[in-house]
C-alpha atoms as a PDB file:
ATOM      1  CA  UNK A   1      24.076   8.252  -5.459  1.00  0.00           C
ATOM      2  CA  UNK A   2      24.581  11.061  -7.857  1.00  0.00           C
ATOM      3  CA  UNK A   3      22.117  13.592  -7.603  1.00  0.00           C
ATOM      4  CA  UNK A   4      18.982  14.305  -5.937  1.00  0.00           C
ATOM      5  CA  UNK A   5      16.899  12.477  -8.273  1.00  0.00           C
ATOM      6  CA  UNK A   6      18.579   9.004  -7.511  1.00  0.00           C
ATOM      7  CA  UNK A   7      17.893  10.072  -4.076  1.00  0.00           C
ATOM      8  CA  UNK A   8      14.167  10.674  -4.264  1.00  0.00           C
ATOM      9  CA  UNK A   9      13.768   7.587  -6.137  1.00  0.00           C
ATOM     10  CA  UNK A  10      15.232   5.605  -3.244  1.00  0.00           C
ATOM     11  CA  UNK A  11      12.943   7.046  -0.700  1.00  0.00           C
ATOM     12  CA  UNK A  12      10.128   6.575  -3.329  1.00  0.00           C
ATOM     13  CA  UNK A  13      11.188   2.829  -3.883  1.00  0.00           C
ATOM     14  CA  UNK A  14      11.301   2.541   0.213  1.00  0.00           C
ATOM     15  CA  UNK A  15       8.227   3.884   0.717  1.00  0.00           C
ATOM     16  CA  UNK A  16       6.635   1.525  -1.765  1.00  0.00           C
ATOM     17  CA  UNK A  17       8.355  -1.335   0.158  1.00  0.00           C
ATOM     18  CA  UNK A  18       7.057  -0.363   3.260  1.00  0.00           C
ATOM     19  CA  UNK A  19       3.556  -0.098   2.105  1.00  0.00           C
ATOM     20  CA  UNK A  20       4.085  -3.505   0.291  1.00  0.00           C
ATOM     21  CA  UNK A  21       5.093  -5.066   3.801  1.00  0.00           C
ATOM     22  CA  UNK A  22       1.567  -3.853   5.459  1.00  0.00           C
ATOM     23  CA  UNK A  23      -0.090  -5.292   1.955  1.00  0.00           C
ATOM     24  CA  UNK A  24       1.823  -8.456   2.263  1.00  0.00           C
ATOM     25  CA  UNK A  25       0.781  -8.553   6.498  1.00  0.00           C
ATOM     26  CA  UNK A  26      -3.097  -8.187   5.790  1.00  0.00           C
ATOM     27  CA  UNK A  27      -2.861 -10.965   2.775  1.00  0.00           C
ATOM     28  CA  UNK A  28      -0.860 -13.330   4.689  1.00  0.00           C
ATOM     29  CA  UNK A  29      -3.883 -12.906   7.357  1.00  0.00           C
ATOM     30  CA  UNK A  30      -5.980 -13.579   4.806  1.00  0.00           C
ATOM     31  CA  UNK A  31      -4.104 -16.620   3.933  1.00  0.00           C
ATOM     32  CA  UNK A  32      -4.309 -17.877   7.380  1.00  0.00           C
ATOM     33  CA  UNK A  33      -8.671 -17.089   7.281  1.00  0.00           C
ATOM     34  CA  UNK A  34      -8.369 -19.243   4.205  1.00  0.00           C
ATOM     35  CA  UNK A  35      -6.841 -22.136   5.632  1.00  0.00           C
ATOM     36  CA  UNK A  36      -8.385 -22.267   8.780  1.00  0.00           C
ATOM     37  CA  UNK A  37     -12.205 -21.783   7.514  1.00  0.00           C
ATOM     38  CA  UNK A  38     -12.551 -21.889   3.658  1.00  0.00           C
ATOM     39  CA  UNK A  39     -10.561 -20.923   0.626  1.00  0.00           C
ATOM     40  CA  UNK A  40     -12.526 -17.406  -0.867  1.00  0.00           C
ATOM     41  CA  UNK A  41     -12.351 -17.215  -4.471  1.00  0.00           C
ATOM     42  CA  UNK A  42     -13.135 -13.476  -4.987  1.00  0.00           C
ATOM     43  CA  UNK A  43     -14.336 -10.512  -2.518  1.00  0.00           C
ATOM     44  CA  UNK A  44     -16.875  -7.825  -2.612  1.00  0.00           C
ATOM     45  CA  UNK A  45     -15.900  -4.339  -1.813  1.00  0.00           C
ATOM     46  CA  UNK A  46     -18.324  -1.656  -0.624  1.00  0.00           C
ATOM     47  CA  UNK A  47     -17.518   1.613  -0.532  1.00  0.00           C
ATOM     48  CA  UNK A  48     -20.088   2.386   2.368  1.00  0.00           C
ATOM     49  CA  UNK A  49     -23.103   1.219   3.614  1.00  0.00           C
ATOM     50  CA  UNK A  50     -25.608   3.351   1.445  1.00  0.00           C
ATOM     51  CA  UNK A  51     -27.947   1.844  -1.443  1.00  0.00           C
ATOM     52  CA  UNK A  52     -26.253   3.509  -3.431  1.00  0.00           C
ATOM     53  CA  UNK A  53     -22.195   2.557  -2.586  1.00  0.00           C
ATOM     54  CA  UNK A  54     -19.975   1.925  -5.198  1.00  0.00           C
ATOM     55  CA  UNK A  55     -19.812  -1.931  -5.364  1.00  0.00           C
ATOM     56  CA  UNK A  56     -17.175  -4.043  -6.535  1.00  0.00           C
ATOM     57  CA  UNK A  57     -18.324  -7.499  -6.701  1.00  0.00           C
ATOM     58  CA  UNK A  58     -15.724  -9.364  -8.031  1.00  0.00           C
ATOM     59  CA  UNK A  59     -12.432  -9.334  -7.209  1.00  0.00           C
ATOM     60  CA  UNK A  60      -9.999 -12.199  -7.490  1.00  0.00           C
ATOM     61  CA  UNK A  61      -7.157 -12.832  -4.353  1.00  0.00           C
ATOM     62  CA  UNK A  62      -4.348 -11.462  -7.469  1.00  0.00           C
ATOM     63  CA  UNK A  63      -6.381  -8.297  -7.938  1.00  0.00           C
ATOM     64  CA  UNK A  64      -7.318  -7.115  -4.093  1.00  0.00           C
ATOM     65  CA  UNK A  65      -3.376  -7.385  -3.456  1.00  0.00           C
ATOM     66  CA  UNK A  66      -2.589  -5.252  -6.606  1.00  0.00           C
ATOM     67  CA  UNK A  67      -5.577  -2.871  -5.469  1.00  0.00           C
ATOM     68  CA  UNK A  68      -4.637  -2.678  -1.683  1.00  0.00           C
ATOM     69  CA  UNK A  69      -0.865  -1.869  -2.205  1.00  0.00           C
ATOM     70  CA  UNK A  70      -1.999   1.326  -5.488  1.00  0.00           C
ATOM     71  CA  UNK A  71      -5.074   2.611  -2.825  1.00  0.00           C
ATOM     72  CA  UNK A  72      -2.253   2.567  -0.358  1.00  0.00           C
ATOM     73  CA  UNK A  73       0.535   4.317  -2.730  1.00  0.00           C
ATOM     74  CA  UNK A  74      -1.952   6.695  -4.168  1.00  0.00           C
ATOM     75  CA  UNK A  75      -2.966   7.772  -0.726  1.00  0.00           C
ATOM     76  CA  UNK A  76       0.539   7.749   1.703  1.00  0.00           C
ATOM     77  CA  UNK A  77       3.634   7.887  -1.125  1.00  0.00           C
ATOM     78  CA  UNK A  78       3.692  11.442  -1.434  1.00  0.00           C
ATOM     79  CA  UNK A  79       3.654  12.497   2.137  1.00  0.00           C
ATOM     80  CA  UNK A  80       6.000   9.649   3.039  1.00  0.00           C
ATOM     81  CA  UNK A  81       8.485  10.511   0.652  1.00  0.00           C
ATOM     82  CA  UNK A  82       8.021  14.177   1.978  1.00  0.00           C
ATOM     83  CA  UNK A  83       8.820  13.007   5.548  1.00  0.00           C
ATOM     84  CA  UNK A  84      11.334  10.866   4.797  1.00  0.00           C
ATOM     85  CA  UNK A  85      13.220  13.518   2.996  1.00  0.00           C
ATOM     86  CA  UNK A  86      12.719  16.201   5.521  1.00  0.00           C
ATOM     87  CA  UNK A  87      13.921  13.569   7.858  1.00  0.00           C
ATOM     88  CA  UNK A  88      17.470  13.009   5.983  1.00  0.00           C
ATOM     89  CA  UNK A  89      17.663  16.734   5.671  1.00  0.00           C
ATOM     90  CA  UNK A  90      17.499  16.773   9.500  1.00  0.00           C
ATOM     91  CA  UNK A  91      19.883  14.402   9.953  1.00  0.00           C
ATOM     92  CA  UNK A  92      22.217  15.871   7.157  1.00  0.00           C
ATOM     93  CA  UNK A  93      21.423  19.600   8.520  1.00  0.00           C
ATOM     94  CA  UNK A  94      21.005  21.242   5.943  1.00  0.00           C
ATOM     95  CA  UNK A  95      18.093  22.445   7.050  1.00  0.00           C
END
């Protein structure tokens, strides 16, 4: 790698993978639900248990894997990019 930039990328790129992985694990549990039971067409998300939730009531088996792994980046990229950097700058000490 060149510079610091190709570097961050990498981390970014690994942390996307790893949040893919625990996508990928819930899905393929789904898969197994599906098999053993009944095969869902869509799901209904529910943001709480209010009247008044934000409801979602249509989303296809495509879609909630698309959703899950963006909820998932949007919430835990940035501060696992953060620790994974920090952590190579331990282990290069240059910190």
């Amino acid at each position: 790698m060149k510079d610091t930039n190709q570097v961050q990328k990498a981390l970014e790129s690994k942390a996307k993978k790893e949040l893919q992985e625990i996508v990928d694990s819930f899905t393929e549990a789904l898969t197994k639900l599906d098999s053993t039971y009944l095969q869902a067409r869509s799901y209904t998300l529910k943001e709480c248990r209010s009247k008044d939730a934000l409801v979602i009531d249509y989303v296809r088996r495509d879609c909630l894997d698309y959703m899950l792994h963006e909820m998932l980046v949007k919430a835990y990229l940035k501060p696992m990019v953060n620790k994974k950097t920090q952590e190579l700058l331990n282990k290069l000490e240059l910190i």
